[in-house]
Protein backbone atom coordinates (compact mmCIF):
# COMPACT_ATOMS: atom_id res chain seq x y z
CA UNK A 1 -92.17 -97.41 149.35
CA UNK A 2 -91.40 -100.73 147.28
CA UNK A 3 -87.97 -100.84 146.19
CA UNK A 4 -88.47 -102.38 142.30
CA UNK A 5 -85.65 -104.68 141.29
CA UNK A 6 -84.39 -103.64 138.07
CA UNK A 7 -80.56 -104.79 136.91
CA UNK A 8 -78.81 -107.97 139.12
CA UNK A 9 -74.78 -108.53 138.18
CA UNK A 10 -72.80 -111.66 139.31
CA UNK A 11 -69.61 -110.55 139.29
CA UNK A 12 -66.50 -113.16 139.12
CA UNK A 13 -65.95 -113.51 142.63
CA UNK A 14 -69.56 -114.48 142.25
CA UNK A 15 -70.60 -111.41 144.57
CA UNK A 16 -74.22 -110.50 143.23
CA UNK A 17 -74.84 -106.54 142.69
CA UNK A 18 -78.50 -105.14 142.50
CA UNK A 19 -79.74 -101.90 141.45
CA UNK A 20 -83.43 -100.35 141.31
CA UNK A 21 -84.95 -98.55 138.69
CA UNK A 22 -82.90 -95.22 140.06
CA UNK A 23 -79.92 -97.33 139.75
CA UNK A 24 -78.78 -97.39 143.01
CA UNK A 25 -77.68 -100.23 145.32
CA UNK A 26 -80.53 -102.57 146.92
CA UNK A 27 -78.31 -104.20 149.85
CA UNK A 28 -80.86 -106.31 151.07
CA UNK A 29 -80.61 -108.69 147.84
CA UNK A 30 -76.79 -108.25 147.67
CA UNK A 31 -74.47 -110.78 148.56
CA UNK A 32 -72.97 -113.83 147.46
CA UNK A 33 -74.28 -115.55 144.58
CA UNK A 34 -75.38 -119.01 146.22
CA UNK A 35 -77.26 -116.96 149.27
CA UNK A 36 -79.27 -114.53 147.37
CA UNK A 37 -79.86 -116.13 143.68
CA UNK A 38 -83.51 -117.66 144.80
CA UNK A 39 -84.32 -114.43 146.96
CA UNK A 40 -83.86 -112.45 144.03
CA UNK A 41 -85.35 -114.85 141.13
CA UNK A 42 -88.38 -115.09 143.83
CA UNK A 43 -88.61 -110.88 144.12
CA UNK A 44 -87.44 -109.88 140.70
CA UNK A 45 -90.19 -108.92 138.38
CA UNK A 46 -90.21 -110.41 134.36
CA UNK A 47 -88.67 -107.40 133.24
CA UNK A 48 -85.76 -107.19 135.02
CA UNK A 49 -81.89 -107.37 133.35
CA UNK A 50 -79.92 -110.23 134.98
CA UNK A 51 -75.90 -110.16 133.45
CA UNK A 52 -72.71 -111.46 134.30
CA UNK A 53 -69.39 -109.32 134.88
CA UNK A 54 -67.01 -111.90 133.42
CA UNK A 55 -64.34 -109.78 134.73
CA UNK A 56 -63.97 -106.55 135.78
CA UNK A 57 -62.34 -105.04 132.80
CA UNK A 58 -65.26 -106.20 130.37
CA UNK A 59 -68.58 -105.51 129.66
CA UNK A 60 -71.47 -107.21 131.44
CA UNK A 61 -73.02 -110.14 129.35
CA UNK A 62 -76.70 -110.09 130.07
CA UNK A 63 -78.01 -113.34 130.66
CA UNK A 64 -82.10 -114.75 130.25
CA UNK A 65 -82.89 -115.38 133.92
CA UNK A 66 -83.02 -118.98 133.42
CA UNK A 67 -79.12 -118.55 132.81
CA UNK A 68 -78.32 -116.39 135.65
């Protein structure tokens, strides 16, 4: 089965969360945000929602991909 990538937070410790379309946890693609950002921008399709979790009280921003 092909796990989709469908939601990708940065949180401010820059720790990177990603969730499929089921929204649970994909830890292969988790981790920090400088050793998974290309993995993910490689494997995530057009359509998926890339945001920013500015701190942990807040909402998340979403961000276009080019951003994130």
């Amino acid at each position: 089965m092909i796990v989709m990538i469908k939601s990708v937070i940065r949180c401010p410790n820059d720790m990177v969360l990603v969730f499929d379309d089921d929204e649970e946890q994909i830890p292969e693609y988790e981790g920090w945000y400088q050793q998974v950002r290309e993995l993910i921008l490689q494997d995530a399709p057009q359509d998926t929602v890339f945001g920013y979790w500015f701190n942990y009280e807040a909402d998340i921003a979403t961000l276009p991909r080019e951003e994130w």
